[in-house]
PDB file of N, CA and C in Angstrom:
ATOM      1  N   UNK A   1      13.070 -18.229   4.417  1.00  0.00           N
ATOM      2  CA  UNK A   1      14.228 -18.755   5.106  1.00  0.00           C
ATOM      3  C   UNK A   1      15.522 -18.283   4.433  1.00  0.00           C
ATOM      4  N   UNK A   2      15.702 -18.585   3.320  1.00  0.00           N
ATOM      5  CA  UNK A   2      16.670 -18.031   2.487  1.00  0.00           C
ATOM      6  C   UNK A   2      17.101 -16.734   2.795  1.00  0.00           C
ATOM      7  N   UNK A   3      16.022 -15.943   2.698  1.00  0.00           N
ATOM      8  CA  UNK A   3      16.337 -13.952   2.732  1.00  0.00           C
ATOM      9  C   UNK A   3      17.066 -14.174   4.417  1.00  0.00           C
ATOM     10  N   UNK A   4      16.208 -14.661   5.115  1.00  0.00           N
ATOM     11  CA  UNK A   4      16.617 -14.011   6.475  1.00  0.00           C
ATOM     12  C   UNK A   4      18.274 -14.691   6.554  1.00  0.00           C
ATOM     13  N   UNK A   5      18.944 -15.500   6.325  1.00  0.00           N
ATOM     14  CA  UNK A   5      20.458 -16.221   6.137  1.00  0.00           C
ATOM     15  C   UNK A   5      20.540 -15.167   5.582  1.00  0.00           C
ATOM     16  N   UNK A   6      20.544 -14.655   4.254  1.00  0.00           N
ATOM     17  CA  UNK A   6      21.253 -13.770   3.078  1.00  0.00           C
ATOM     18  C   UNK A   6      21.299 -12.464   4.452  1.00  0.00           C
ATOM     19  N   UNK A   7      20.530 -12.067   4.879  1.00  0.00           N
ATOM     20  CA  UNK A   7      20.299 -10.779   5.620  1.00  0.00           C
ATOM     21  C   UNK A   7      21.159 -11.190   6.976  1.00  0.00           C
ATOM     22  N   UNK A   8      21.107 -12.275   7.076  1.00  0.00           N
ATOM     23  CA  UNK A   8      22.280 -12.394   8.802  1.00  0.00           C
ATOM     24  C   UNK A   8      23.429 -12.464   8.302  1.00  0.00           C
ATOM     25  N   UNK A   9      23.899 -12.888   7.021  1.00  0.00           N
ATOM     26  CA  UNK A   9      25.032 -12.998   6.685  1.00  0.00           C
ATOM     27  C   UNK A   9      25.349 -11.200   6.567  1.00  0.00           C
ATOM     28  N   UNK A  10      25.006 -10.457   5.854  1.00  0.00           N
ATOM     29  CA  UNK A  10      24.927  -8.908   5.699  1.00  0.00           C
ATOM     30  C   UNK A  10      25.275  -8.523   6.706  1.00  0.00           C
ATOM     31  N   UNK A  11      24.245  -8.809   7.599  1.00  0.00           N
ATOM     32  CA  UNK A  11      24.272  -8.094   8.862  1.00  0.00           C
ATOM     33  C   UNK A  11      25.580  -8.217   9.464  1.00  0.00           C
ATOM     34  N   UNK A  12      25.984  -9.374  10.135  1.00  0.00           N
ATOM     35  CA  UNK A  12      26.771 -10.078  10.559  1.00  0.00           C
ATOM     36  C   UNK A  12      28.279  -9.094   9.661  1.00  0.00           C
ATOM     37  N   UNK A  13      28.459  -9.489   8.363  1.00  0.00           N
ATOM     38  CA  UNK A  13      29.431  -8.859   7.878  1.00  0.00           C
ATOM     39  C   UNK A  13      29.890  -7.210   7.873  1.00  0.00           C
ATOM     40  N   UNK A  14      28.534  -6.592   8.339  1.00  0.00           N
ATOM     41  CA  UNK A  14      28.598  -5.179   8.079  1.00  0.00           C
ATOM     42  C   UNK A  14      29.170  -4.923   9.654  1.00  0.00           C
ATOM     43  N   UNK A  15      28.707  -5.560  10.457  1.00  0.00           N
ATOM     44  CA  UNK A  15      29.344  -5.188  12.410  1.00  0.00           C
ATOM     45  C   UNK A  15      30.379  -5.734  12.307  1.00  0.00           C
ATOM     46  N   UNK A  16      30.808  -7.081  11.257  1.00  0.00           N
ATOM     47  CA  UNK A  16      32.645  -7.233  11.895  1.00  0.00           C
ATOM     48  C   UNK A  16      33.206  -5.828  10.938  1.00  0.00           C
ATOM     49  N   UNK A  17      32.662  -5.397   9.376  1.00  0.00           N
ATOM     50  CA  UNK A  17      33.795  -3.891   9.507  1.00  0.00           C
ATOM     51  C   UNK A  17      33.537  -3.272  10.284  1.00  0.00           C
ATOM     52  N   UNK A  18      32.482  -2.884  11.080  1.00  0.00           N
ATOM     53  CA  UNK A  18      32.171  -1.836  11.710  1.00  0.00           C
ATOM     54  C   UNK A  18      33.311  -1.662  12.697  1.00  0.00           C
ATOM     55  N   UNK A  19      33.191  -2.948  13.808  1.00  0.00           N
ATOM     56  CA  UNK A  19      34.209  -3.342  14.028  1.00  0.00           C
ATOM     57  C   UNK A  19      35.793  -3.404  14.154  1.00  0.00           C
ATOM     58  N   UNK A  20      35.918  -3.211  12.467  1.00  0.00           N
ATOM     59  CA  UNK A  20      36.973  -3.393  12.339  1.00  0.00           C
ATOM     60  C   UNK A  20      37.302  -1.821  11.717  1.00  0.00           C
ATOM     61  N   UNK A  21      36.884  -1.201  11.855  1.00  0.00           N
ATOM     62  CA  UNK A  21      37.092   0.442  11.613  1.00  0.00           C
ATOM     63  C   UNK A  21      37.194   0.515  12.750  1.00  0.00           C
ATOM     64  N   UNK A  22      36.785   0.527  13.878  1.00  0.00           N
ATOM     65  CA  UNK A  22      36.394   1.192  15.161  1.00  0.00           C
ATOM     66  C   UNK A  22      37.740   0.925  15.506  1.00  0.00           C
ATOM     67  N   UNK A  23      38.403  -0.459  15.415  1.00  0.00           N
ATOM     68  CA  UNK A  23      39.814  -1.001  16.025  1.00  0.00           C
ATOM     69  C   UNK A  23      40.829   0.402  15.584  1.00  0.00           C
ATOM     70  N   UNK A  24      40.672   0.286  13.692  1.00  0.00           N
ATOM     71  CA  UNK A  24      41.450   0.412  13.150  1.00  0.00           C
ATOM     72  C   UNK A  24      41.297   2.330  13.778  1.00  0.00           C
ATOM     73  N   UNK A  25      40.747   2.880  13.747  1.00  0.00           N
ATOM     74  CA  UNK A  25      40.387   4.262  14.335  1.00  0.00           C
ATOM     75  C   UNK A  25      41.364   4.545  15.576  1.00  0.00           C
ATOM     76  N   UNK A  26      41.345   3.646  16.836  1.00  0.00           N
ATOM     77  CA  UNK A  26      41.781   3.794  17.965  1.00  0.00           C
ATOM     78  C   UNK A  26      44.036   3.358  17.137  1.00  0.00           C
ATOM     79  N   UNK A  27      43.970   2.087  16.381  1.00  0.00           N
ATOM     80  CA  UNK A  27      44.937   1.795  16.409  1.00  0.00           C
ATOM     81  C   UNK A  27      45.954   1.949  15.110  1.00  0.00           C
ATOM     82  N   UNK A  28      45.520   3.315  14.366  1.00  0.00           N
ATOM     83  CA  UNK A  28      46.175   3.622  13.088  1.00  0.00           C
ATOM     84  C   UNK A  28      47.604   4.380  13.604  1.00  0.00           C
ATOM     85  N   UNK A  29      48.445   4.771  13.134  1.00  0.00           N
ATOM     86  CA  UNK A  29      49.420   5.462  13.343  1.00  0.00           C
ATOM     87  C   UNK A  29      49.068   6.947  13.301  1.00  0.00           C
ATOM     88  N   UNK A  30      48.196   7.644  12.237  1.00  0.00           N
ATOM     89  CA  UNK A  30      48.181   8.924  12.117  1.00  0.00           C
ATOM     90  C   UNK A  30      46.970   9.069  11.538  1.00  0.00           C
ATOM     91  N   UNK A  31      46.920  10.511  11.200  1.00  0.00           N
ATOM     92  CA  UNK A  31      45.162  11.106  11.077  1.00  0.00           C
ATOM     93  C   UNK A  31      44.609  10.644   9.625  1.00  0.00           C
ATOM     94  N   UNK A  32      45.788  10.431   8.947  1.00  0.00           N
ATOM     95  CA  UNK A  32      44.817  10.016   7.187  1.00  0.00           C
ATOM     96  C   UNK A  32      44.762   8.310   7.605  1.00  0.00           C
ATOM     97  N   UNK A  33      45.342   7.627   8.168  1.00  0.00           N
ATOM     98  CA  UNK A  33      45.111   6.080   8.417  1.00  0.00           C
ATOM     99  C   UNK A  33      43.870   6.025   9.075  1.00  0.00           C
ATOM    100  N   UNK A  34      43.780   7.296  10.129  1.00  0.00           N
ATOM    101  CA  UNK A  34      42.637   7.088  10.874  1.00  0.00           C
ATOM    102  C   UNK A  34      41.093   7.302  10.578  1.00  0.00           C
ATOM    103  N   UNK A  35      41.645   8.338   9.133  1.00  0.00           N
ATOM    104  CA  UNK A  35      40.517   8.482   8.668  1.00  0.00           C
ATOM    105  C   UNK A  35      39.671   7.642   7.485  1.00  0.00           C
ATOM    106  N   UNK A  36      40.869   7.150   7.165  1.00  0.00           N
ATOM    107  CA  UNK A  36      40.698   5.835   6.491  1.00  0.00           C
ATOM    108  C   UNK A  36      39.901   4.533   7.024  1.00  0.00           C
ATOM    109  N   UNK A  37      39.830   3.967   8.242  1.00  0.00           N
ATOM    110  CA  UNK A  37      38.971   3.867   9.289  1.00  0.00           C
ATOM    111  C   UNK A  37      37.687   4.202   9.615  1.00  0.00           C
ATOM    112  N   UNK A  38      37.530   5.363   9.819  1.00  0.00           N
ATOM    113  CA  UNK A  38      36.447   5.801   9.594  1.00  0.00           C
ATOM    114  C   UNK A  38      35.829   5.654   8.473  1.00  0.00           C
ATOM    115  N   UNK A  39      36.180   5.738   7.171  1.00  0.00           N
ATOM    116  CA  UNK A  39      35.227   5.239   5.873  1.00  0.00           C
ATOM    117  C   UNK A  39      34.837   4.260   5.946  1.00  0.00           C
ATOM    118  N   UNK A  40      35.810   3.029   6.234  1.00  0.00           N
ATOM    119  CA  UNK A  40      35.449   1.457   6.098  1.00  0.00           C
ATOM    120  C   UNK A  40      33.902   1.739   7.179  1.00  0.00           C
ATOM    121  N   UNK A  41      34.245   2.136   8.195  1.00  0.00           N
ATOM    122  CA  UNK A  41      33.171   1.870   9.109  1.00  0.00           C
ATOM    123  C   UNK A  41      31.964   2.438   8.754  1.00  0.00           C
ATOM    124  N   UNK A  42      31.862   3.494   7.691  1.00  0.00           N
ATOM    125  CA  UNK A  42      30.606   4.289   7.494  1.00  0.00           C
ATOM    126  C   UNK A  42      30.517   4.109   6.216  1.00  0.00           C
ATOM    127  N   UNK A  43      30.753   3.608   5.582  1.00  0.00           N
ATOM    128  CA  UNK A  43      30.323   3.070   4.158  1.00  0.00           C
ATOM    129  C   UNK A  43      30.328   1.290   3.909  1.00  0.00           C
ATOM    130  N   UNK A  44      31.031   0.807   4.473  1.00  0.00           N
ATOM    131  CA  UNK A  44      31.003  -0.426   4.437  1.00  0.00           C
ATOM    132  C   UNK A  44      30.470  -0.785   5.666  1.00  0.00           C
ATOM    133  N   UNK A  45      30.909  -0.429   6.652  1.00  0.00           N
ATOM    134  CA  UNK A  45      29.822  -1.461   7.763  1.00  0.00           C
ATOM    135  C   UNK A  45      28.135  -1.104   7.481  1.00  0.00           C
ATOM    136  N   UNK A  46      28.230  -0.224   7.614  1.00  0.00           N
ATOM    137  CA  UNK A  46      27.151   0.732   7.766  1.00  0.00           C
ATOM    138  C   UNK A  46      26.096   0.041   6.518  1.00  0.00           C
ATOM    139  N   UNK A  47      26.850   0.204   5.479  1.00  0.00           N
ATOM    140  CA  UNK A  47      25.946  -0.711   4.302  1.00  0.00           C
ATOM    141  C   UNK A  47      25.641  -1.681   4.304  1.00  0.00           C
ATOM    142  N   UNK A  48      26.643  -2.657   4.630  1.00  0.00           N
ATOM    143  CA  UNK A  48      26.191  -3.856   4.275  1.00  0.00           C
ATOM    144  C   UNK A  48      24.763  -4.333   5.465  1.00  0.00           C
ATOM    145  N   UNK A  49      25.284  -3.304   6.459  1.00  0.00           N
ATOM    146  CA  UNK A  49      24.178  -3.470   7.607  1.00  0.00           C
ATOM    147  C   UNK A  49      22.418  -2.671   7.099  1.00  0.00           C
ATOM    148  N   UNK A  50      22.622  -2.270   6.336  1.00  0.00           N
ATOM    149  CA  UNK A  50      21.425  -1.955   5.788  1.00  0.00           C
ATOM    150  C   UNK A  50      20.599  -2.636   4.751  1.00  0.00           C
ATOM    151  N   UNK A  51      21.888  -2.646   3.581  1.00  0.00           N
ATOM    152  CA  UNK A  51      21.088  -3.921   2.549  1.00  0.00           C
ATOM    153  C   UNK A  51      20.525  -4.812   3.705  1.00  0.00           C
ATOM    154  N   UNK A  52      21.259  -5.469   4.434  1.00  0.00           N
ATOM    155  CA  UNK A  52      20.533  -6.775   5.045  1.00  0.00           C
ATOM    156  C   UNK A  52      19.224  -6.452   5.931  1.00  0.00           C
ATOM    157  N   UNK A  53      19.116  -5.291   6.371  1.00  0.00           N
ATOM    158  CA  UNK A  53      17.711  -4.642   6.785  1.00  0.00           C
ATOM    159  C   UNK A  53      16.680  -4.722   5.705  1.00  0.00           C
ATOM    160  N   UNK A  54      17.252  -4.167   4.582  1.00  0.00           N
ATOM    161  CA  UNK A  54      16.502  -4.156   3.636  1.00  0.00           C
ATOM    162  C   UNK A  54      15.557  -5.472   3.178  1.00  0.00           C
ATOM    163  N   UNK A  55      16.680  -6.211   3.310  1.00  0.00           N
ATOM    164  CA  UNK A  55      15.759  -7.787   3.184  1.00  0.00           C
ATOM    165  C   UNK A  55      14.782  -8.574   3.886  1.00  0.00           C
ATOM    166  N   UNK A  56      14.785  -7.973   5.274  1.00  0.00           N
ATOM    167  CA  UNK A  56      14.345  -8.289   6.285  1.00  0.00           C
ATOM    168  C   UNK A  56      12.912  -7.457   6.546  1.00  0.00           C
ATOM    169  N   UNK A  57      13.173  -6.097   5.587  1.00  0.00           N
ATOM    170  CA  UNK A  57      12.024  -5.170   6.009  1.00  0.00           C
ATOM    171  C   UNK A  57      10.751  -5.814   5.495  1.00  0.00           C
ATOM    172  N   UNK A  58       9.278  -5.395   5.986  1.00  0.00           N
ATOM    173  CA  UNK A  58       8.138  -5.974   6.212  1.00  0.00           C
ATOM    174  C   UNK A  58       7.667  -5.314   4.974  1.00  0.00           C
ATOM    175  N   UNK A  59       7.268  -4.241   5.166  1.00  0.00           N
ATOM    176  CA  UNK A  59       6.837  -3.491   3.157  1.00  0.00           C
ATOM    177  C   UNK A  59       8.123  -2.781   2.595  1.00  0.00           C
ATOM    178  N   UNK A  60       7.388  -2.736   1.601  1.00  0.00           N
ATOM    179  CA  UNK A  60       8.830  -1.774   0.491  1.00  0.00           C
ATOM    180  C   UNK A  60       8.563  -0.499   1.079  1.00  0.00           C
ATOM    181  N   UNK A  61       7.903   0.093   1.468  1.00  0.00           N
ATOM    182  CA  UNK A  61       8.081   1.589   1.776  1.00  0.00           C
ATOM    183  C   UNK A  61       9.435   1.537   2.710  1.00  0.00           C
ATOM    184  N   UNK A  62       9.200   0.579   4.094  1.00  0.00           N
ATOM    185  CA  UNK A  62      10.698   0.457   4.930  1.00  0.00           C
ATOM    186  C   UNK A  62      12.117   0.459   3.560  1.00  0.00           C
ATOM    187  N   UNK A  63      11.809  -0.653   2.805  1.00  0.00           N
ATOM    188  CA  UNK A  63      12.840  -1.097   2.015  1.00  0.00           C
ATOM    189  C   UNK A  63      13.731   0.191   1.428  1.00  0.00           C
ATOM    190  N   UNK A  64      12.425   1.158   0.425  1.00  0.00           N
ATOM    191  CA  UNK A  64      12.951   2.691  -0.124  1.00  0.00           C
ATOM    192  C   UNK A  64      13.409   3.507   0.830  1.00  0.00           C
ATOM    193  N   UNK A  65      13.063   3.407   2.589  1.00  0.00           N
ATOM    194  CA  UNK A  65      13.579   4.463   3.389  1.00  0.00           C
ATOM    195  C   UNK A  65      15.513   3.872   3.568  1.00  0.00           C
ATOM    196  N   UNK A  66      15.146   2.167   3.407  1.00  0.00           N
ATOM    197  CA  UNK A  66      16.469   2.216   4.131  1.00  0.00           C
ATOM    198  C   UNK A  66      17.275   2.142   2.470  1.00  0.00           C
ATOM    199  N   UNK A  67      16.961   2.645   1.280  1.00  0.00           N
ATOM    200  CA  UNK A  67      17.586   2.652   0.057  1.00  0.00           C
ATOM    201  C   UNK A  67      18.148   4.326   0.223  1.00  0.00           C
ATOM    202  N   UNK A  68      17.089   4.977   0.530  1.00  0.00           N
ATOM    203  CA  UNK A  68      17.696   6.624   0.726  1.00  0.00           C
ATOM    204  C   UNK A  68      18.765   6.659   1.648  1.00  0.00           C
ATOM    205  N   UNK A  69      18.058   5.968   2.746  1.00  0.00           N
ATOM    206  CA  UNK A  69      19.337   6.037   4.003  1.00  0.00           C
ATOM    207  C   UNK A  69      21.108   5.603   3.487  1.00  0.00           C
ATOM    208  N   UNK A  70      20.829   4.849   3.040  1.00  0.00           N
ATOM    209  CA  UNK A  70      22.198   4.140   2.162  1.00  0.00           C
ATOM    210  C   UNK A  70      22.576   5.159   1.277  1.00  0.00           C
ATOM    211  N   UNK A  71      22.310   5.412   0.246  1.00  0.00           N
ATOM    212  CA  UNK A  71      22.520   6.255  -0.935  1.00  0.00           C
ATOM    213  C   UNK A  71      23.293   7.751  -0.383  1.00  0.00           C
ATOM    214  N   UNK A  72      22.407   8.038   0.978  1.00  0.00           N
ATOM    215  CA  UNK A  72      23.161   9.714   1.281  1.00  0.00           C
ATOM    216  C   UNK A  72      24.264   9.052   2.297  1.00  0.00           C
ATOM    217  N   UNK A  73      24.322   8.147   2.645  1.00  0.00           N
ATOM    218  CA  UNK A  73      25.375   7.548   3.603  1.00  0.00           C
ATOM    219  C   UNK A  73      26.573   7.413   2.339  1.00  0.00           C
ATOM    220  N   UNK A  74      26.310   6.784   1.358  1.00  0.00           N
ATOM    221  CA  UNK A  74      27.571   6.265   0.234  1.00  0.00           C
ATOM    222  C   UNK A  74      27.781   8.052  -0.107  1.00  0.00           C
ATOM    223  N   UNK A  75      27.169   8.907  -0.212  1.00  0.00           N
ATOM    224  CA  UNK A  75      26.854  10.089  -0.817  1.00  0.00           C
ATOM    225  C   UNK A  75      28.386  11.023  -0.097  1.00  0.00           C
ATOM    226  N   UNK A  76      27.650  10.960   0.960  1.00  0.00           N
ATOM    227  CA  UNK A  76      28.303  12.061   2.292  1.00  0.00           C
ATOM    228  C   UNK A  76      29.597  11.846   3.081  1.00  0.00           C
ATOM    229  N   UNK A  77      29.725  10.059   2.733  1.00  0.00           N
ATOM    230  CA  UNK A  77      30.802  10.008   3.840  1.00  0.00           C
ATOM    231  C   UNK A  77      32.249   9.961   3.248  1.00  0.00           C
ATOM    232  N   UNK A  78      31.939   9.286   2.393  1.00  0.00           N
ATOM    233  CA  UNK A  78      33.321   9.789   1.300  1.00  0.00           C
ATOM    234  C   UNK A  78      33.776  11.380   1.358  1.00  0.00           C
ATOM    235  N   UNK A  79      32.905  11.802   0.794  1.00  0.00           N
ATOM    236  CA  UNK A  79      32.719  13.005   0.611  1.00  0.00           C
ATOM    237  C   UNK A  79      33.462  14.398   1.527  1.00  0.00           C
ATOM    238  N   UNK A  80      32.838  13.719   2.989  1.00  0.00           N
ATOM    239  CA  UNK A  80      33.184  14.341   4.175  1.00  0.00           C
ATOM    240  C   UNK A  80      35.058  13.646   4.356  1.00  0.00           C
ATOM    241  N   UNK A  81      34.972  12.559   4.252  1.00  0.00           N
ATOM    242  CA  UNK A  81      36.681  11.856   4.464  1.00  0.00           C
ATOM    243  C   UNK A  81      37.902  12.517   3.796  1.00  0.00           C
ATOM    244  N   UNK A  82      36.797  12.858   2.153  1.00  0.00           N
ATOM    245  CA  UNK A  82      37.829  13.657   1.572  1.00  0.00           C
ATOM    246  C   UNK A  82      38.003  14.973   1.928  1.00  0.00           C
ATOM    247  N   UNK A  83      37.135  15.938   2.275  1.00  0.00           N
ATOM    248  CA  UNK A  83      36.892  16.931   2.872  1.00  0.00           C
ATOM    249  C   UNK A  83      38.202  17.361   4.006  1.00  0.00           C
ATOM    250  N   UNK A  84      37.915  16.289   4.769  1.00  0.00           N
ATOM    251  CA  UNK A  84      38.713  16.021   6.145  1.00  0.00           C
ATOM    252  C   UNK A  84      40.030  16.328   6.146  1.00  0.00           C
ATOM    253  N   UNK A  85      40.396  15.405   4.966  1.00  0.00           N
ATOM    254  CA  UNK A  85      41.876  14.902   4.244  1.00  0.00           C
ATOM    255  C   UNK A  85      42.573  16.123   3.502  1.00  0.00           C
ATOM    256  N   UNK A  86      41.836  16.602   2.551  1.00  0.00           N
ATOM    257  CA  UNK A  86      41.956  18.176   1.777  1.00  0.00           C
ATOM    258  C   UNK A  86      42.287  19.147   3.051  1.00  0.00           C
ATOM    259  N   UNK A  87      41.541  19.429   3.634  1.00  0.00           N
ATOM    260  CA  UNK A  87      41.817  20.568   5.141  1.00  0.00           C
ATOM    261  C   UNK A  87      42.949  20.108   6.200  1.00  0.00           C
ATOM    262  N   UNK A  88      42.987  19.100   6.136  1.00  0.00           N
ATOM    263  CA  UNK A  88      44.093  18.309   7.112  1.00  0.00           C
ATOM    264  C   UNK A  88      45.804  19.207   6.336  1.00  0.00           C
ATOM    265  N   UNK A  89      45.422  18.499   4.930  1.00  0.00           N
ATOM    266  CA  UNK A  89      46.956  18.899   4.430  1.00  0.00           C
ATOM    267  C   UNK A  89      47.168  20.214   3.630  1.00  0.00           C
ATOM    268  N   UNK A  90      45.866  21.154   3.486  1.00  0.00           N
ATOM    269  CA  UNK A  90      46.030  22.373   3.765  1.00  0.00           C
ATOM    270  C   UNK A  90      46.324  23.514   4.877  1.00  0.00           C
ATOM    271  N   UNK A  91      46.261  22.768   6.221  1.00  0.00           N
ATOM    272  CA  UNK A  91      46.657  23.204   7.703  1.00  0.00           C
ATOM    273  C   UNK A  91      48.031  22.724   8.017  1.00  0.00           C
ATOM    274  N   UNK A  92      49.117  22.241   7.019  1.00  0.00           N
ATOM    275  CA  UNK A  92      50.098  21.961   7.025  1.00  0.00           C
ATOM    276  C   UNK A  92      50.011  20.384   7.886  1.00  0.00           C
ATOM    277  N   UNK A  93      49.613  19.575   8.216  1.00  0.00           N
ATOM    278  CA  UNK A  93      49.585  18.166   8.590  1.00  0.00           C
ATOM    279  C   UNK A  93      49.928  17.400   7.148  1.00  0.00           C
ATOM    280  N   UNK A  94      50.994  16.586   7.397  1.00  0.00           N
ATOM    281  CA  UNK A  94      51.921  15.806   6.342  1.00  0.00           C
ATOM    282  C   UNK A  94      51.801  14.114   6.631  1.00  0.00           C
ATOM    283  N   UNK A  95      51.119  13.409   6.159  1.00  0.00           N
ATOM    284  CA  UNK A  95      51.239  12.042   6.269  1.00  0.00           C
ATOM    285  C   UNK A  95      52.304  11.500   6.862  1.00  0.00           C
ATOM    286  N   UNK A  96      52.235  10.295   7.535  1.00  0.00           N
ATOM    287  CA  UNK A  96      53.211   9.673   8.043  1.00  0.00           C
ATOM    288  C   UNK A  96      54.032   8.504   6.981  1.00  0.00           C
ATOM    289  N   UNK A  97      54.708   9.236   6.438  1.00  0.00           N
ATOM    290  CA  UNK A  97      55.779   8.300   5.539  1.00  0.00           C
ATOM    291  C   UNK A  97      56.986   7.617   5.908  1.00  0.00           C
ATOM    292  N   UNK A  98      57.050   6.733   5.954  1.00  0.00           N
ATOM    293  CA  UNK A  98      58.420   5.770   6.071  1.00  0.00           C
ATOM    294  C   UNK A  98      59.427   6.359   4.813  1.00  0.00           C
ATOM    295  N   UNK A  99      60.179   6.772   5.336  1.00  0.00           N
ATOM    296  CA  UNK A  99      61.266   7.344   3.753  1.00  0.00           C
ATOM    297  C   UNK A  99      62.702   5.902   3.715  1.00  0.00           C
ATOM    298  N   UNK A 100      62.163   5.556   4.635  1.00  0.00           N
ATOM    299  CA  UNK A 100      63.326   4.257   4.246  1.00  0.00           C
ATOM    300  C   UNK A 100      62.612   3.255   2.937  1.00  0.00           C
ATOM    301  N   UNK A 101      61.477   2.954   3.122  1.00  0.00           N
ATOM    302  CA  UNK A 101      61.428   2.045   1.753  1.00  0.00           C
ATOM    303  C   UNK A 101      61.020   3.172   0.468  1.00  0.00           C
ATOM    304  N   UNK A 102      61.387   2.234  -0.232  1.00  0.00           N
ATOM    305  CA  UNK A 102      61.636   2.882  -2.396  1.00  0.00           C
ATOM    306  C   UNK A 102      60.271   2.446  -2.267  1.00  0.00           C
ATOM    307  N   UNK A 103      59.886   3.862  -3.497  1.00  0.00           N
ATOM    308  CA  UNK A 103      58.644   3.639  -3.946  1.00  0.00           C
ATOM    309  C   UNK A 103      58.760   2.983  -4.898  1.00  0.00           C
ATOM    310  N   UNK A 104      57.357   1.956  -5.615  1.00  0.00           N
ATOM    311  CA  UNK A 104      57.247   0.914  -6.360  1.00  0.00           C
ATOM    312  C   UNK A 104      57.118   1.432  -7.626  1.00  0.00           C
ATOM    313  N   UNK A 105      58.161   0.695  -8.324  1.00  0.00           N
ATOM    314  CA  UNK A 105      58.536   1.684  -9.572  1.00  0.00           C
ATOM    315  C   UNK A 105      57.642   1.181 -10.762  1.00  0.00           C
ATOM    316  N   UNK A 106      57.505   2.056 -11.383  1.00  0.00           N
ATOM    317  CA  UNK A 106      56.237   2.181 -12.466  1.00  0.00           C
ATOM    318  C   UNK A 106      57.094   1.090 -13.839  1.00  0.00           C
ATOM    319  N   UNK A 107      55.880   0.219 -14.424  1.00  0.00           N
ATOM    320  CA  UNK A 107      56.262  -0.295 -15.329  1.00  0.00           C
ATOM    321  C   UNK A 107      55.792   0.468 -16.827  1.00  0.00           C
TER     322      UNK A 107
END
């Protein structure tokens, strides 16, 4: 009884980021916000939606498939975001900066 709560709670938490990337994707201002978005949704939804599989799975063999599955997911998607981000502002694309507010000055 316990695992399966611990695993709906997971679950449950990993589809509201999912969720909440998917929003944030359609409703960022520009391509590094948006891609920013996209991570939450593929490393954090995506995970937490697996650990909680994990708990739920019937033998450990499921358990180690969905441990690999996770591991090249944390592995790749960063990975690829930064990728994205590097080529973005080597093709001359410049973040969307507000130049009216001061940057926060270093102590």
């Amino acid at each position: 009884m316990t695992l399966e709560i611990v695993s709906s709670v997971l679950v449950i938490a990993g589809a509201i980021f999912a969720v909440i990337g998917g929003i944030g994707i359609v409703r960022l201002p520009d391509f590094f916000c948006r891609i920013h978005g996209a991570g939450i949704t593929d490393t954090l939804g995506a995970g937490l939606i697996l650990t909680g599989l994990m708990f739920l799975s019937p033998h450990w063999i499921v358990a180690v498939k969905l441990l690999a599955i996770l591991v090249l997911l944390w592995t790749t998607s960063p990975t690829a975001t930064h990728a994205l981000a590097n080529a973005a502002l080597e093709a001359g694309l410049k973040p969307n900066v507000d130049e009216t507010e001061e940057a926060p000055s270093s102590l």
